[in-house]
C-alpha atoms as a PDB file:
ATOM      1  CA  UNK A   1       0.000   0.000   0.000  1.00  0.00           C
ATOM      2  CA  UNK A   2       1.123   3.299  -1.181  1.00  0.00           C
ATOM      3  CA  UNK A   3       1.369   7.054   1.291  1.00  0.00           C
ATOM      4  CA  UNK A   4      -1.315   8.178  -0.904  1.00  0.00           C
ATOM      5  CA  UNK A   5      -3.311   4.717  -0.236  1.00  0.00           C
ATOM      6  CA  UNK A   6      -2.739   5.251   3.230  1.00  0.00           C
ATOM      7  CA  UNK A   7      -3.416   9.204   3.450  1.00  0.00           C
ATOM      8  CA  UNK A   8      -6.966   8.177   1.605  1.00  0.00           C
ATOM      9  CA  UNK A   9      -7.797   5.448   4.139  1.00  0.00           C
ATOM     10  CA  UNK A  10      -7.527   7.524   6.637  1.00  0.00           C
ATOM     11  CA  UNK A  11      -9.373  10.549   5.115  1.00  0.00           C
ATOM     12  CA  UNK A  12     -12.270   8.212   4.583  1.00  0.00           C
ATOM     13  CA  UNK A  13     -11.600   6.605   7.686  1.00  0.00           C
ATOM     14  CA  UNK A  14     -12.257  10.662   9.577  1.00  0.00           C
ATOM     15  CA  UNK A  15     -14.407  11.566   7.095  1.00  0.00           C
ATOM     16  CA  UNK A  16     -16.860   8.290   7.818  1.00  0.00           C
ATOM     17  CA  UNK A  17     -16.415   9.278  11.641  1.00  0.00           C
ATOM     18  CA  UNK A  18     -17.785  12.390  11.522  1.00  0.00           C
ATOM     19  CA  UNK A  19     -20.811  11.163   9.785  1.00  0.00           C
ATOM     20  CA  UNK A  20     -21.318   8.589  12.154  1.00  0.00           C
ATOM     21  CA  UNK A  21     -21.010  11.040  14.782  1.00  0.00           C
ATOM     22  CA  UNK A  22     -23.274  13.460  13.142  1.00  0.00           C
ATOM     23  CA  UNK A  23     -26.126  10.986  12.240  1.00  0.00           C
ATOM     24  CA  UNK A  24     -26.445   9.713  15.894  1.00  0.00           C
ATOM     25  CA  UNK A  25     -26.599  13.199  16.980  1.00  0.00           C
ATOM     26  CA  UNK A  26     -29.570  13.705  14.571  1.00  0.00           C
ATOM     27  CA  UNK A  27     -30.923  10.576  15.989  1.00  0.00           C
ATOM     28  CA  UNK A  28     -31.168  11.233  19.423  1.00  0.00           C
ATOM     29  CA  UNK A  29     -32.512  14.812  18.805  1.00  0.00           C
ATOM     30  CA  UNK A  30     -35.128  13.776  16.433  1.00  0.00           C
ATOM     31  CA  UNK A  31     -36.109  10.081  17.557  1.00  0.00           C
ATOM     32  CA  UNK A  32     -34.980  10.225  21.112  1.00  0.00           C
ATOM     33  CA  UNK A  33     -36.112  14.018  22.451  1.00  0.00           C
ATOM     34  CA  UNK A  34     -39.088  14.257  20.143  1.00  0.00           C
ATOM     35  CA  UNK A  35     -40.096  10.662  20.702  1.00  0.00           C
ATOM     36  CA  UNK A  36     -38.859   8.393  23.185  1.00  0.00           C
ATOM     37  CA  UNK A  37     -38.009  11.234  25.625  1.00  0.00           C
ATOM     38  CA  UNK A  38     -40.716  13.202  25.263  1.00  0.00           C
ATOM     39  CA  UNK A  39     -42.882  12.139  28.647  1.00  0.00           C
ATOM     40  CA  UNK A  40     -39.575  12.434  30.738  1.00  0.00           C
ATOM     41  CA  UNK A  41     -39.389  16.160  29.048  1.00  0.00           C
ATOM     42  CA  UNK A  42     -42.758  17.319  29.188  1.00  0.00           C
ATOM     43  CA  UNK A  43     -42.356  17.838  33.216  1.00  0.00           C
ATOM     44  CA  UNK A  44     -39.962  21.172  32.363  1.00  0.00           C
ATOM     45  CA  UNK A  45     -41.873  23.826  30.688  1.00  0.00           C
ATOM     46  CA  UNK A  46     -40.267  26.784  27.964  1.00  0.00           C
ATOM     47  CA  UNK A  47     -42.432  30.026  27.895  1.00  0.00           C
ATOM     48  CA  UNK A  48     -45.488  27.715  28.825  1.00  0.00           C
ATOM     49  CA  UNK A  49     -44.809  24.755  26.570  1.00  0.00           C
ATOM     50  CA  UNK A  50     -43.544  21.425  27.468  1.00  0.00           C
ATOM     51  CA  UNK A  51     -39.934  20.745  26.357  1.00  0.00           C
ATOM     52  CA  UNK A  52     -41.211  17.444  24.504  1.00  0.00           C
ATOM     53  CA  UNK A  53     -43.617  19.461  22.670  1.00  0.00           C
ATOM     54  CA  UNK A  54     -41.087  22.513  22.232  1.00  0.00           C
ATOM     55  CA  UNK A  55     -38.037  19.819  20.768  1.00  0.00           C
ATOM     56  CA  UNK A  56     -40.454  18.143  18.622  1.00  0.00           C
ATOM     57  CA  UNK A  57     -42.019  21.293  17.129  1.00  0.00           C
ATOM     58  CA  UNK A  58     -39.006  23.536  16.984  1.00  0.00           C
ATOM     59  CA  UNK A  59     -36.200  22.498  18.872  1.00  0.00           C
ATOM     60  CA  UNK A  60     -34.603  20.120  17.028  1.00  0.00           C
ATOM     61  CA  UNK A  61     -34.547  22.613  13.984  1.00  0.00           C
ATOM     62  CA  UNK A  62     -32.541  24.351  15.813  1.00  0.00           C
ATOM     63  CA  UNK A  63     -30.205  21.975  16.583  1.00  0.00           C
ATOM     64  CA  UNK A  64     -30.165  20.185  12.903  1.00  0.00           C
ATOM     65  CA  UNK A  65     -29.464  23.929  11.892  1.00  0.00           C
ATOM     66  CA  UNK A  66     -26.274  23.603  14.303  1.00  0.00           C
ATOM     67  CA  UNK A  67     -25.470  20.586  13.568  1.00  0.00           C
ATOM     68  CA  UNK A  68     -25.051  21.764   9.873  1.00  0.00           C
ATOM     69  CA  UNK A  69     -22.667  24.317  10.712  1.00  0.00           C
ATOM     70  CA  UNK A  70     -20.973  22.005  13.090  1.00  0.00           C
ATOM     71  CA  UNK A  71     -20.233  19.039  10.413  1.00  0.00           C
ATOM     72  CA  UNK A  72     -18.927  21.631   7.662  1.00  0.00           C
ATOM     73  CA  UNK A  73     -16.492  23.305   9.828  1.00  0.00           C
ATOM     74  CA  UNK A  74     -15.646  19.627  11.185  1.00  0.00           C
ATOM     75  CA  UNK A  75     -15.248  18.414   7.027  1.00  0.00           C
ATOM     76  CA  UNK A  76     -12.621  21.326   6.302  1.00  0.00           C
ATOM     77  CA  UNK A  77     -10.694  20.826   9.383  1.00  0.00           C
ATOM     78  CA  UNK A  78     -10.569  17.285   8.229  1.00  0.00           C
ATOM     79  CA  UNK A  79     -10.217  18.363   4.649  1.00  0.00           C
ATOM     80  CA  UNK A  80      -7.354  20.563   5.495  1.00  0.00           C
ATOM     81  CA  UNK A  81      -5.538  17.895   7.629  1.00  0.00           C
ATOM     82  CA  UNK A  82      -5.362  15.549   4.577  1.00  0.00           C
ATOM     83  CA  UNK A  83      -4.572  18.058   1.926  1.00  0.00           C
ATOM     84  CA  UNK A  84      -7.680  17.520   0.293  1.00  0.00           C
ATOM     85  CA  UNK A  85      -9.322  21.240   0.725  1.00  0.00           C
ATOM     86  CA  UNK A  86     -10.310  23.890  -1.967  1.00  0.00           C
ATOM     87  CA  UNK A  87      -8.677  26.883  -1.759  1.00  0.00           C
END
C-alpha cells in the first residue's frame, strides 16, 4: 500500500467518523427528544410549553441547523488535515 493509499484510508476513515457522529446526533434529537423522551421532558416547561412538545415542534430545527454548521467546519478541518481542501 502506497502514502497516498494510506493518506486516503484515513481521510475516509475521519471523514466516515464524523458522519457517524453526526447521524447519531440527529438521531437522538429527532427520535430520542421528540419521541422516546418526550414524557420524561414534558415535566420542564419553555415560555409555557412542554420541552417534549417545544423539541419536537421547533427544537430540534434548531439543533439540525447547528449541527449543519458544526459538520462543515468539522469536514474542512478534516479536509485541510489531509490536503484535500479547496482553496
Amino acid at each position: 500500500m502506497t502514502d497516498r493509499d494510506k493518506s486516503g484510508v484515513a481521510y475516509w476513515r475521519a471523514t466516515l467518523r464524523l458522519l457517524t457522529i453526526t447521524l447519531v446526533i440527529w438521531f437522538v434529537v429527532s427520535y430520542g427528544a421528540g419521541i422516546l423522551f418526550a414524557d420524561a421532558l414534558n415535566a420542564i416547561k419553555i415560555g409555557g410549553y412542554q420541552l417534549g412538545f417545544w423539541f419536537a415542534q421547533q427544537g430540534s430545527i434548531f439543533v439540525f441547523v447547528g449541527l449543519i454548521f458544526w459538520y462543515a467546519s468539522r469536514m474542512d478541518k478534516i479536509d485541510r488535515d489531509h490536503d484535500v481542501h479547496e482553496e
